[in-house]
Structures are given as structure tokens and as C-alpha cells.
C-alpha atoms as a PDB file:
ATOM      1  CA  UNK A   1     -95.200 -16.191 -32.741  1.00  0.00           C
ATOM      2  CA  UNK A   2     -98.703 -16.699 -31.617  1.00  0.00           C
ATOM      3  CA  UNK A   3     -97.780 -15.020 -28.236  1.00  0.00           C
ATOM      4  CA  UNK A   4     -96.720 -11.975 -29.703  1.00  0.00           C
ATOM      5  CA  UNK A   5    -100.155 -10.412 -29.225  1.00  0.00           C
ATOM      6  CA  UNK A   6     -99.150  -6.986 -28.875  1.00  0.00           C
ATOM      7  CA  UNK A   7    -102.497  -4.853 -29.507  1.00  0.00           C
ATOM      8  CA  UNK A   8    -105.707  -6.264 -29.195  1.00  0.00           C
ATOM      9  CA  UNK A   9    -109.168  -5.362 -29.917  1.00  0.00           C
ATOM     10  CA  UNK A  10    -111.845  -5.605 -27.161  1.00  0.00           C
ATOM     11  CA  UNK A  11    -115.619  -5.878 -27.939  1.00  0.00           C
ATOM     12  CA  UNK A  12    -118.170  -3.424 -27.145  1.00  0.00           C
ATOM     13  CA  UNK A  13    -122.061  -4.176 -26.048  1.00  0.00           C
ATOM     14  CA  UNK A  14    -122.508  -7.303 -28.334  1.00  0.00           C
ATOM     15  CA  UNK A  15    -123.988  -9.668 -25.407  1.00  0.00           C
ATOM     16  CA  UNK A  16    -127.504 -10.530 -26.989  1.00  0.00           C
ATOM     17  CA  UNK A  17    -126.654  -8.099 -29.204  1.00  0.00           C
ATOM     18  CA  UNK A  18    -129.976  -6.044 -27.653  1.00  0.00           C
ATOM     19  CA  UNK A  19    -128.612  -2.644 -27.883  1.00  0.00           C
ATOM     20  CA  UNK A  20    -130.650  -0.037 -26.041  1.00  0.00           C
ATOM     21  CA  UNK A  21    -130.899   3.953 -26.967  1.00  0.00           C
ATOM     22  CA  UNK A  22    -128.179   6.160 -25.447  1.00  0.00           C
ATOM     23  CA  UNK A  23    -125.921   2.746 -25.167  1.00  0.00           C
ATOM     24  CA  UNK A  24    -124.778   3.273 -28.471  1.00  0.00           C
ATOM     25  CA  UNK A  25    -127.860   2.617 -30.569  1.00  0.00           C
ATOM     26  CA  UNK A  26    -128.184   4.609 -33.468  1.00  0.00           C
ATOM     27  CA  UNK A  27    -132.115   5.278 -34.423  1.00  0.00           C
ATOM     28  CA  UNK A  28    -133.955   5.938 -37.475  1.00  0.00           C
ATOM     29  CA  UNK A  29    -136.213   9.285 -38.116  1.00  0.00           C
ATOM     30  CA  UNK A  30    -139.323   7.782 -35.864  1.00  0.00           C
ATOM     31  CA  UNK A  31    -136.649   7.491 -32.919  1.00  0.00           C
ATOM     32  CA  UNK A  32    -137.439   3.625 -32.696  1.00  0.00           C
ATOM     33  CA  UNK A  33    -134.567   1.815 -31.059  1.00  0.00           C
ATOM     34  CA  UNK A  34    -133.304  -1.386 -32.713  1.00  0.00           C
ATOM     35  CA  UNK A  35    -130.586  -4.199 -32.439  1.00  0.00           C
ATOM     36  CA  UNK A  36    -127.961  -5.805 -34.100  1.00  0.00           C
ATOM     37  CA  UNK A  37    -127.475  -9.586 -34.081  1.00  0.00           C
ATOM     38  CA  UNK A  38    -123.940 -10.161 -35.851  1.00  0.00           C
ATOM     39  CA  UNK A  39    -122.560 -13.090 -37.780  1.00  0.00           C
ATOM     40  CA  UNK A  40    -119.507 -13.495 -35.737  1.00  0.00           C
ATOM     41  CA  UNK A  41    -117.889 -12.152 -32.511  1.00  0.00           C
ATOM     42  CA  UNK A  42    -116.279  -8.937 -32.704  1.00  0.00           C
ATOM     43  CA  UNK A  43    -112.345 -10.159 -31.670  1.00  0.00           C
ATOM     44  CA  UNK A  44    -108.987  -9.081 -34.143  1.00  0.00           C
ATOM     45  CA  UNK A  45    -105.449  -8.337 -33.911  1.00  0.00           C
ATOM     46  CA  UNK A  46    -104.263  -4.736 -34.509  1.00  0.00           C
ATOM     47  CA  UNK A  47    -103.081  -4.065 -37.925  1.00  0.00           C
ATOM     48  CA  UNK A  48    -104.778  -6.885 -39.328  1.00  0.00           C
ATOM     49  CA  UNK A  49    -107.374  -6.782 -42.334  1.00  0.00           C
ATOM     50  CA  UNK A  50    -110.520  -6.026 -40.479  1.00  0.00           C
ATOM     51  CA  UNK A  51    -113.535  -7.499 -42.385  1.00  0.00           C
ATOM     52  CA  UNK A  52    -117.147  -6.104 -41.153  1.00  0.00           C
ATOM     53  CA  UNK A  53    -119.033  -8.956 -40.188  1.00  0.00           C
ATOM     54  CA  UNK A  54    -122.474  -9.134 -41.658  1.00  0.00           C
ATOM     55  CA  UNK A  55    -125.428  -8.666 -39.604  1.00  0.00           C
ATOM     56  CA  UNK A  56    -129.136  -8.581 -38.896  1.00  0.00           C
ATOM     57  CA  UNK A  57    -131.335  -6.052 -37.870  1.00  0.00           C
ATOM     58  CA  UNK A  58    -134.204  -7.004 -35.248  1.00  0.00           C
ATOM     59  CA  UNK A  59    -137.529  -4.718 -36.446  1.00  0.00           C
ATOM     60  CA  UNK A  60    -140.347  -5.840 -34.415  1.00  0.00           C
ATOM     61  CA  UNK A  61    -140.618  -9.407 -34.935  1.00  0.00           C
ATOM     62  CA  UNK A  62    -138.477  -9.795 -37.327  1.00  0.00           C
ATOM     63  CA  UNK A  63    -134.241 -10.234 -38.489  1.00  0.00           C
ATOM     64  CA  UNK A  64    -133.924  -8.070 -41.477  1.00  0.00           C
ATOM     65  CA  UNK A  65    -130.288  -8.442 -43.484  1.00  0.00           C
ATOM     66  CA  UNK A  66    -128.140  -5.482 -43.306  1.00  0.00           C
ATOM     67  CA  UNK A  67    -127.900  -4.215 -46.782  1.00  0.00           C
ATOM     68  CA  UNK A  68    -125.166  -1.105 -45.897  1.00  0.00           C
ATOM     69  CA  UNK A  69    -122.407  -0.994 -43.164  1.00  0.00           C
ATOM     70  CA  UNK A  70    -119.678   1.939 -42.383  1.00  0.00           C
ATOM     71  CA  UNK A  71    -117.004   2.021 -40.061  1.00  0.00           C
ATOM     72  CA  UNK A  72    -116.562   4.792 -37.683  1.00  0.00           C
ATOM     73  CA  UNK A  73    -112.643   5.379 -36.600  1.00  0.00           C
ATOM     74  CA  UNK A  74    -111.937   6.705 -32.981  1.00  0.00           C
ATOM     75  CA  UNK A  75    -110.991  10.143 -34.892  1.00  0.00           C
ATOM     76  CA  UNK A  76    -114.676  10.047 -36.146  1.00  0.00           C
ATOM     77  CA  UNK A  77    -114.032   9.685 -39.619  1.00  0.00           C
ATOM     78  CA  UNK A  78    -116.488   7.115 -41.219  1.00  0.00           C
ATOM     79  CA  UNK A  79    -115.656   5.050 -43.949  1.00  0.00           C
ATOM     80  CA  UNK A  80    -117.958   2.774 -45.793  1.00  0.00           C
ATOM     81  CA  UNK A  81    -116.879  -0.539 -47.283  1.00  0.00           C
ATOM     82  CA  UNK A  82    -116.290  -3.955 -45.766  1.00  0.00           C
ATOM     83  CA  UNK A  83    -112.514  -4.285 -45.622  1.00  0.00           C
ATOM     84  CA  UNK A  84    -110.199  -2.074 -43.147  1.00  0.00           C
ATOM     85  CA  UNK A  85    -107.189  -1.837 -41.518  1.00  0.00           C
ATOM     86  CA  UNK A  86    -107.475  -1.778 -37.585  1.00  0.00           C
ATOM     87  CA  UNK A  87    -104.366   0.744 -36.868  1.00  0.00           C
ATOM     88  CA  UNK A  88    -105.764   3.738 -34.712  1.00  0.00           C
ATOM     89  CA  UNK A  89    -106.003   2.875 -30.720  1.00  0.00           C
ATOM     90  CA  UNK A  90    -110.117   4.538 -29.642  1.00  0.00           C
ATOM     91  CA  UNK A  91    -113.406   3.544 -30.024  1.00  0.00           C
ATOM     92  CA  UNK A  92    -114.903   2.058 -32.977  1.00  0.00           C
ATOM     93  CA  UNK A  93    -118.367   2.227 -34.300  1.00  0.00           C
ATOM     94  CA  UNK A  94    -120.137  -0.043 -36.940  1.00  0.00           C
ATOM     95  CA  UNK A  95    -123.453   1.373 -38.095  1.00  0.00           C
ATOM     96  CA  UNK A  96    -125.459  -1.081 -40.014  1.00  0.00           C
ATOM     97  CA  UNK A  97    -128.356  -0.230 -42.231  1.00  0.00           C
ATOM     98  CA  UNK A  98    -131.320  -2.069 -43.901  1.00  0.00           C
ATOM     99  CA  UNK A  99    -135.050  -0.859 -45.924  1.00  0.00           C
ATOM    100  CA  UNK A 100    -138.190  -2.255 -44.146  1.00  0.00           C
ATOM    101  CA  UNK A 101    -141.388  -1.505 -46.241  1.00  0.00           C
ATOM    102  CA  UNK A 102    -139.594   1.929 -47.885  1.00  0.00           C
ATOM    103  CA  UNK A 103    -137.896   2.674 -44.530  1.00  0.00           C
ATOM    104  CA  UNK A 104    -133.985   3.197 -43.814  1.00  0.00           C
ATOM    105  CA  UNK A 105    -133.186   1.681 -40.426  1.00  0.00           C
ATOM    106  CA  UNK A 106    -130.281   1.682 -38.687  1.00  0.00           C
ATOM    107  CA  UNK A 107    -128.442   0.059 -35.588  1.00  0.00           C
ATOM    108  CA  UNK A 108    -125.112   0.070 -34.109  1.00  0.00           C
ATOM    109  CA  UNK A 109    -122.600  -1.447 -32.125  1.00  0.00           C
ATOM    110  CA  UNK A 110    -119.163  -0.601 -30.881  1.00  0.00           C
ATOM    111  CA  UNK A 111    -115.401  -2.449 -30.022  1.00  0.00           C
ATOM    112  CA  UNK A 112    -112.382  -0.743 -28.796  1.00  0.00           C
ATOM    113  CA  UNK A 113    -108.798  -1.397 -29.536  1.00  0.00           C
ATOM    114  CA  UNK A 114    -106.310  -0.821 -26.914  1.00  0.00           C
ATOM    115  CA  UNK A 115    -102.373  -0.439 -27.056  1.00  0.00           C
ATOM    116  CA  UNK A 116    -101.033  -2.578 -24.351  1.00  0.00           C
ATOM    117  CA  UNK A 117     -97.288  -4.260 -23.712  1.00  0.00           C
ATOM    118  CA  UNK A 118     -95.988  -7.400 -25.472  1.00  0.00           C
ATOM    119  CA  UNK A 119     -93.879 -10.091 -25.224  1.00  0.00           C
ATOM    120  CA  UNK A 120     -90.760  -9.598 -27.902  1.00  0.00           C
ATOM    121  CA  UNK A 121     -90.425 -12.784 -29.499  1.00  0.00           C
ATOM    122  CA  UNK A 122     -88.200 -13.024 -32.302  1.00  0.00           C
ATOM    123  CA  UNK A 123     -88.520 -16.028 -35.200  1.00  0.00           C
ATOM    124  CA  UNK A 124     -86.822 -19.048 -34.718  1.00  0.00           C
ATOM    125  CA  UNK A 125     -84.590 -20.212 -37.097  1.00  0.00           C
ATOM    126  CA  UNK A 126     -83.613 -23.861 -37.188  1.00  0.00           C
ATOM    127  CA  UNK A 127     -80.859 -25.502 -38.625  1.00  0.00           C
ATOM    128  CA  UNK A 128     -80.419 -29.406 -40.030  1.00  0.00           C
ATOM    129  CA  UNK A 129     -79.389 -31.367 -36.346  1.00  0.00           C
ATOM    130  CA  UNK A 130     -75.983 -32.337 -38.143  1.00  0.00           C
ATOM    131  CA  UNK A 131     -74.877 -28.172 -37.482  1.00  0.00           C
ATOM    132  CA  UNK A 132     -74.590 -28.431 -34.175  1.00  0.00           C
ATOM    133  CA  UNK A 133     -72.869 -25.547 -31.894  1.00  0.00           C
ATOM    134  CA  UNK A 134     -69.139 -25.559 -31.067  1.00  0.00           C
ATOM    135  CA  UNK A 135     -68.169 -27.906 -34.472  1.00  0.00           C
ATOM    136  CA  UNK A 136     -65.384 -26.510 -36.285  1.00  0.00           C
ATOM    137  CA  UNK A 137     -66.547 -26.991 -39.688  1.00  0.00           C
ATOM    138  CA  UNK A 138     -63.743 -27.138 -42.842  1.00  0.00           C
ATOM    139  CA  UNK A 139     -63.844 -26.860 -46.486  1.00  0.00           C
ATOM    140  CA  UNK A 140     -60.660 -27.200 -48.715  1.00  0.00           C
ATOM    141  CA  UNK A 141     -59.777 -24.072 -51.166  1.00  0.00           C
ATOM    142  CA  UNK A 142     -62.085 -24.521 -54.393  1.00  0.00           C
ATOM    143  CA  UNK A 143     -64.301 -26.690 -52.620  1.00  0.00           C
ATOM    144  CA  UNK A 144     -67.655 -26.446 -53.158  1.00  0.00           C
ATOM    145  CA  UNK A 145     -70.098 -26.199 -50.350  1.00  0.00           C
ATOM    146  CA  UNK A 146     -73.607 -27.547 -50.152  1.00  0.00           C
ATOM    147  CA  UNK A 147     -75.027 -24.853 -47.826  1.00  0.00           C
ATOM    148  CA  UNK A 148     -77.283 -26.402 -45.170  1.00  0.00           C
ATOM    149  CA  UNK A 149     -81.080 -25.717 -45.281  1.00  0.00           C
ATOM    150  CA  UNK A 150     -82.562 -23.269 -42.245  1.00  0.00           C
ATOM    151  CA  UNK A 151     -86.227 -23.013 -42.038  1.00  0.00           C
ATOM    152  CA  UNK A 152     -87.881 -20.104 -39.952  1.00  0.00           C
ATOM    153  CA  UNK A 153     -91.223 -20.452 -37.030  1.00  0.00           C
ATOM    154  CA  UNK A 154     -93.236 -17.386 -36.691  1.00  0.00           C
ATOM    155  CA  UNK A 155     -96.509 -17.081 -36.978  1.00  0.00           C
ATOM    156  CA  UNK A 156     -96.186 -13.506 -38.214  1.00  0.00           C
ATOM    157  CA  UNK A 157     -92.793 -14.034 -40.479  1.00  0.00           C
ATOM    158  CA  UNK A 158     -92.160 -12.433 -43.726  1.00  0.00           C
ATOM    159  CA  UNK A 159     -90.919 -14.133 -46.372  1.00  0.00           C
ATOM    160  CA  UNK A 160     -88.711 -17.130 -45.349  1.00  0.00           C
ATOM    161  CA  UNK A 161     -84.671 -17.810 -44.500  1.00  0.00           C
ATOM    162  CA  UNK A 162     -82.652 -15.483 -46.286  1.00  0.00           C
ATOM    163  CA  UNK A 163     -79.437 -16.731 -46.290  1.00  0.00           C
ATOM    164  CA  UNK A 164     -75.890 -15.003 -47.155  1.00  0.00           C
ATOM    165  CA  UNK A 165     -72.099 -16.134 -47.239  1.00  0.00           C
ATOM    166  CA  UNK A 166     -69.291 -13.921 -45.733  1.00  0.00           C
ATOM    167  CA  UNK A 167     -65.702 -13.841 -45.688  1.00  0.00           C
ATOM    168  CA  UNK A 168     -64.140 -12.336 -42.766  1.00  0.00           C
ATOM    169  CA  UNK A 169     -67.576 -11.879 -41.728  1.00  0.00           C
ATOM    170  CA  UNK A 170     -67.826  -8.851 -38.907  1.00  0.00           C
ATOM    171  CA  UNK A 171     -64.317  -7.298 -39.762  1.00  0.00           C
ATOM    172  CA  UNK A 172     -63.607  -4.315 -41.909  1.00  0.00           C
ATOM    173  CA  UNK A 173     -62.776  -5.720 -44.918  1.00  0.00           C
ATOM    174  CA  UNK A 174     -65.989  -8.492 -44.774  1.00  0.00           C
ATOM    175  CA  UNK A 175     -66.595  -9.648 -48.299  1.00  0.00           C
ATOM    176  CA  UNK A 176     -70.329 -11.191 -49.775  1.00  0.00           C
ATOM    177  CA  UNK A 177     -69.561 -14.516 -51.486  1.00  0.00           C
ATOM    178  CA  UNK A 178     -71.816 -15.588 -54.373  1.00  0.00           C
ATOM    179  CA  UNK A 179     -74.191 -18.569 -53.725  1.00  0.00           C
ATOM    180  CA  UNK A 180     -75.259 -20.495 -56.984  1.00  0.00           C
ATOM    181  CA  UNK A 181     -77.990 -23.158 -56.844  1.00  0.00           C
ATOM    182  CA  UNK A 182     -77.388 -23.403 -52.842  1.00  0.00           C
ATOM    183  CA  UNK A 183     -73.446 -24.149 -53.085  1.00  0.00           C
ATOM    184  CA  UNK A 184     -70.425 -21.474 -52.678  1.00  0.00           C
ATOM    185  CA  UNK A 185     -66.970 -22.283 -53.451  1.00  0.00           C
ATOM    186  CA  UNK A 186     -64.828 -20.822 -51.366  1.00  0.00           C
ATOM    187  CA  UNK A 187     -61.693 -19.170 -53.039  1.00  0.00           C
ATOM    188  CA  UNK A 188     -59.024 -17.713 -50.413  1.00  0.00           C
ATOM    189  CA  UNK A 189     -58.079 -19.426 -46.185  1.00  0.00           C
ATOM    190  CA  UNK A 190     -59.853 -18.231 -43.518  1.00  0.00           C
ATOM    191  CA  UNK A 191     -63.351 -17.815 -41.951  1.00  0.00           C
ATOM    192  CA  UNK A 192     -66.279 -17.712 -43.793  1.00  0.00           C
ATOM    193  CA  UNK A 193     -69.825 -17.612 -42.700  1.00  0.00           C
ATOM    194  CA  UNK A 194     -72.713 -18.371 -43.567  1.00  0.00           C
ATOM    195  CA  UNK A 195     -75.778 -16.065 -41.915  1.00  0.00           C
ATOM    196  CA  UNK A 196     -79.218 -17.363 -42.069  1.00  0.00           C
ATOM    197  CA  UNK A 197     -81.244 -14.090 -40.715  1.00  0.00           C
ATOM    198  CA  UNK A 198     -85.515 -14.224 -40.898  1.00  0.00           C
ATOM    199  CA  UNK A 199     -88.142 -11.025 -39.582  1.00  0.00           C
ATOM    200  CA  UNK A 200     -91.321 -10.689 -38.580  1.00  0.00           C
ATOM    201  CA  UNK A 201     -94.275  -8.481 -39.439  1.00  0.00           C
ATOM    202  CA  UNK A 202     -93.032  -6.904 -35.920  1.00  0.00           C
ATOM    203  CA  UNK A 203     -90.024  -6.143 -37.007  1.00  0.00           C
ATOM    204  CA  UNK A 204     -88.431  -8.452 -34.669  1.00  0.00           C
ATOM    205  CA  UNK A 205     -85.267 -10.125 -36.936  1.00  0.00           C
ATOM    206  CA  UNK A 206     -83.627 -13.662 -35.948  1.00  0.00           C
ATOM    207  CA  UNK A 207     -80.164 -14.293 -36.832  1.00  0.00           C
ATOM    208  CA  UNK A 208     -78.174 -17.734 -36.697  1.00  0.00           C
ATOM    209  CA  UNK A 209     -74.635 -18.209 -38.158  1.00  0.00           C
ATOM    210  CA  UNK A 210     -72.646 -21.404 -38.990  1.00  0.00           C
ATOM    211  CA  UNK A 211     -68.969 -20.284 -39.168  1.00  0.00           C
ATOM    212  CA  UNK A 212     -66.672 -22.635 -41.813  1.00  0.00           C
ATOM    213  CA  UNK A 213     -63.115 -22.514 -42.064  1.00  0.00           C
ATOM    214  CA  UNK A 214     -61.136 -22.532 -45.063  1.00  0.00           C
ATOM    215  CA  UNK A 215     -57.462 -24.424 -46.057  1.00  0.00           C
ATOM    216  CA  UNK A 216     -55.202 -25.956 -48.026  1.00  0.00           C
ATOM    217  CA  UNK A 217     -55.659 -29.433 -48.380  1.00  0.00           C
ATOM    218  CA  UNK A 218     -54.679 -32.569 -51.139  1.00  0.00           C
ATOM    219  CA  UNK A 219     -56.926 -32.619 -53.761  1.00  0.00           C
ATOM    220  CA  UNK A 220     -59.263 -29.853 -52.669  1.00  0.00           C
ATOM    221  CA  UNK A 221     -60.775 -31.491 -50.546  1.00  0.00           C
ATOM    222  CA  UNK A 222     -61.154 -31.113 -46.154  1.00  0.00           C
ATOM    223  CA  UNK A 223     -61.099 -35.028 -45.880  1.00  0.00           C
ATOM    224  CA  UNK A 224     -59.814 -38.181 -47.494  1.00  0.00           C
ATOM    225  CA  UNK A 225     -59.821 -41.611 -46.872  1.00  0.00           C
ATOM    226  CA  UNK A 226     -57.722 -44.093 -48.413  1.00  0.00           C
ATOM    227  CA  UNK A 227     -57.871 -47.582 -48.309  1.00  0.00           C
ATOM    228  CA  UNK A 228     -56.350 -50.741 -50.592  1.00  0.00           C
ATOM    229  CA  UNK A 229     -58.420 -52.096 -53.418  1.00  0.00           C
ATOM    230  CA  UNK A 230     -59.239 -56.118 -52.560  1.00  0.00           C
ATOM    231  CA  UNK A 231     -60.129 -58.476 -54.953  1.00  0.00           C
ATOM    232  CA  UNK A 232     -61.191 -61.938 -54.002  1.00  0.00           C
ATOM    233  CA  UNK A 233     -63.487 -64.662 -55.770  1.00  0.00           C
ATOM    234  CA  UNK A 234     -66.882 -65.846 -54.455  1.00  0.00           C
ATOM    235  CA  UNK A 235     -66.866 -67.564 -51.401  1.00  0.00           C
ATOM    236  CA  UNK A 236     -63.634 -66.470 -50.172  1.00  0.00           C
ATOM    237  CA  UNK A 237     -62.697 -64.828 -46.619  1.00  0.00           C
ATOM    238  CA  UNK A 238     -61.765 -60.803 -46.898  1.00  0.00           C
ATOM    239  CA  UNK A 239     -59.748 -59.097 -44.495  1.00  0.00           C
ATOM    240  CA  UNK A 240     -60.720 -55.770 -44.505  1.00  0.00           C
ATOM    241  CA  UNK A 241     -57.897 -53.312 -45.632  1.00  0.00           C
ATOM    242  CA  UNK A 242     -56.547 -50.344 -43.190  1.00  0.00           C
ATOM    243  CA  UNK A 243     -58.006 -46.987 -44.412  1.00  0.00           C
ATOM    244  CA  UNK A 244     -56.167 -44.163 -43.682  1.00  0.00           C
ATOM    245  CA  UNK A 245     -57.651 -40.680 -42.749  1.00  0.00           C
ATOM    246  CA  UNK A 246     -55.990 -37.289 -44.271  1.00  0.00           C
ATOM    247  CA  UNK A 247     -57.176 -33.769 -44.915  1.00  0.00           C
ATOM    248  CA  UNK A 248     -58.288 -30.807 -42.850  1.00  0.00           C
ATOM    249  CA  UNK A 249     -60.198 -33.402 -40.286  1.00  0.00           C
ATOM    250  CA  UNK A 250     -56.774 -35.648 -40.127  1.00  0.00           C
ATOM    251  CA  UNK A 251     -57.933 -35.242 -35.869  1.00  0.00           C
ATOM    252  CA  UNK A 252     -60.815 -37.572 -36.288  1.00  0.00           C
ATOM    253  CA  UNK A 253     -60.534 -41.030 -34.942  1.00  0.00           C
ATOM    254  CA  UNK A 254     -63.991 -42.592 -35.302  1.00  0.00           C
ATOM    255  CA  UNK A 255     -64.145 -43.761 -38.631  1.00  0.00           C
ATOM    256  CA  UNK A 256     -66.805 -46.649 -39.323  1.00  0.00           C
ATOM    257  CA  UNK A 257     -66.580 -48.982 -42.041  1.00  0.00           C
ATOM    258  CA  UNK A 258     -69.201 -50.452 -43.963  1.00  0.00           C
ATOM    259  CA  UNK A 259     -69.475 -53.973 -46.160  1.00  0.00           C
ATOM    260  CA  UNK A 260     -71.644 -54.191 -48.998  1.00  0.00           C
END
């Protein structure tokens, strides 16, 4: 999540970008001080791709483009090349360099990235509004099962909803179902669930679970209604038939009925 900003990077002098000798100004041979004016303000995440910003050089009067830039890590290693990964705590440098009238100058300017705490937010995994908490759900043996679709919200997630099917899910003798196209079929009575489980590039892993009992029922099938066939001509009043509710969900009263 967007929250989750765990290590961030803090700029150095880059005000007017006027950086002075001995405040982290590099010089050229003739021990003339000059400044960097950048592109962009110097503000990332740690561990993301860091890409140096390009950059002027004031000489005088004038903005001359940076031809050259190198990176200097906290540990003092320098690496040249525009494209780094941000994951050492310290001091950076960037030393820029450009040719004025056969002349190398050069001018730096500095950010630091600092370690601090962070808020642990893990994804959030959401489930179609029909899978509601505390619903006993039930399939009939050999009944397929359209498995419902779970999408994931982090701003740093990996991949997307990996989902899985379990019987006696938790217990010793747990067994993975097979899901085919989105549907499993259970085969044997009892509890099955299904685990919808999503991560982060933190590490941080979500985990929801809709639990789905399994039993015998007429036809293969958890519910059944019944109701007489009617047959009347054009015009004619209809009475609508009793329909009668069996199956694994024989409990539930509210059945609507529908004319068209």
C-alpha cells in the first residue's frame, strides 16, 4: 500500500542547486567551483530503480548539458551508468561532468537514504459481496464449483490472487484439489476450502478463505426446486404452482418467484 513507505531517501544541498566548495562541490584542475541545476527533484523509495536525473552545469554565464554522471554509494564505491538500485542506507554522491572549450568540468550534489520504521500493511484481498462471512456454503458430491473471483490492492503486490482448493484444509491429512478452468468438483463429504492468499514486494502475505461443505444430496446437486408444469392458452388467468425446496439448503425459506 502507498503507506507502506518504509525507507526513504532524503535530498542533499539541491536548493538553487548553487553548490559552494567544501559543501560538496567537486572542482575541476583550475579549482573553479561550479553548480548543478537538475532536471528533477532528488526524492525515491528504497529499493526502487534509481534513474540519475540529467543535469546542467552552470560555467560562468552559461548551463552546459552534463555529458557523464557516476554514482557514489555510502561505501564509496562509484559506479557509472544511469540506472541503480537504491539498497545501501549512507550518503550518496552524484558527480556530473561536461567539456567546455576542451575542458572536463565537474559538479556534484548529494541525497541520503535513511532506514526508518514502517507501518506493516498487508494486501487486501477482496472477495465478490455474495461471499459474505459466517454463510455456510454447500456443494453436492460431484458437483462442480464455479470458484469465486478475489482480486488483490497493494500498491507494491506481486503477481495477483493465487488461489488453491483444500480438503480438510489445516488437519494432517489436508489434501490439494485440482482446479480446471476456475471450477473443482468436489469428490468425497466434508470441508473443503478454498484459500485465496496475495504478497507484497515487502514480503507482507494476505490470506482470505471461503470454507464449503460437502454432501450427499438428489441429483448431485446442494439445492432443488420443484414446481408443476402449467399450461394455459392466451388470455387466460394462471395460478402460480407451489414449488417445493430440497437439497443441502432444504433450511431456506425465502424463495422468490419470478413471471416471465
Amino acid at each position: 500500500m502507498k503507506k507502506k513507505t518504509i525507507k526513504r531517501i532524503i535530498s542533499g544541498f539541491v536548493l538553487a542547486l548553487a553548490i559552494t566548495a567544501g559543501a560538496g562541490c567537486a572542482v575541476s584542475a583550475d579549482a573553479e567551483a561550479y553548480s548543478v541545476n537538475l532536471s528533477e527533484e532528488l526524492s525515491y523509495s528504497f529499493g526502487e530503480a534509481f534513474e540519475i536525473p540529467e543535469a546542467t552545469i552552470a560555467y560562468g554565464e552559461q548551463n552546459v548539458p552534463a555529458t557523464k554522471a557516476v554514482l557514489v554509494y555510502p561505501d564509496g564505491v562509484m559506479v557509472d551508468g544511469y540506472s541503480h538500485l537504491l539498497q545501501t542506507e549512507g550518503l550518496y554522491t552524484i558527480i556530473y561532468y561536461a567539456t567546455v572549450s576542451g575542458k572536463v568540468i565537474s559538479a556534484e550534489t548529494t541525497f541520503e537514504v535513511v532506514q526508518t520504521d514502517y507501518v506493516n500493511l498487508k494486501p487486501i484481498i477482496t472477495l465478490d459481496s455474495r461471499f459474505v462471512d459466517g454463510f455456510q456454503y454447500k456443494v453436492a458430491i460431484n458437483e462442480s464449483v464455479n470458484i469465486p473471483q478475489a482480486v488483490a490492492t497493494d500498491d507494491n503486490l506481486v503477481g495477483g490472487v493465487k488461489t488453491t482448493v483444500y480438503y480438510n484444509y489445516g488437519m494432517p491429512m489436508q489434501q490439494l484439489i485440482g482446479i480446471e478452468n476456475g471450477v473443482f468438483t468436489p469428490t468425497k463429504v466434508g470441508e473443503h476450502a478454498i484459500v485465496y492468499s496475495a504478497v507484497d514486494s515487502y514480503g507482507e502475505k494476505a490470506e482470505k478463505i471461503v470454507y464449503v461443505n460437502c454432501g450427499f444430496a438428489e441429483e448431485n446437486v446442494a439445492v432443488k426446486l420443484s414446481a408443476e408444469d402449467i399450461t394455459r392458452n392466451a388470455g387466460e388467468s394462471v395460478a402460480i404452482s407451489q414449488c417445493t425446496l430440497s437439497g443441502l439448503y432444504s433450511e431456506v425459506s425465502n424463495v422468490r418467484v419470478f413471471a416471465y
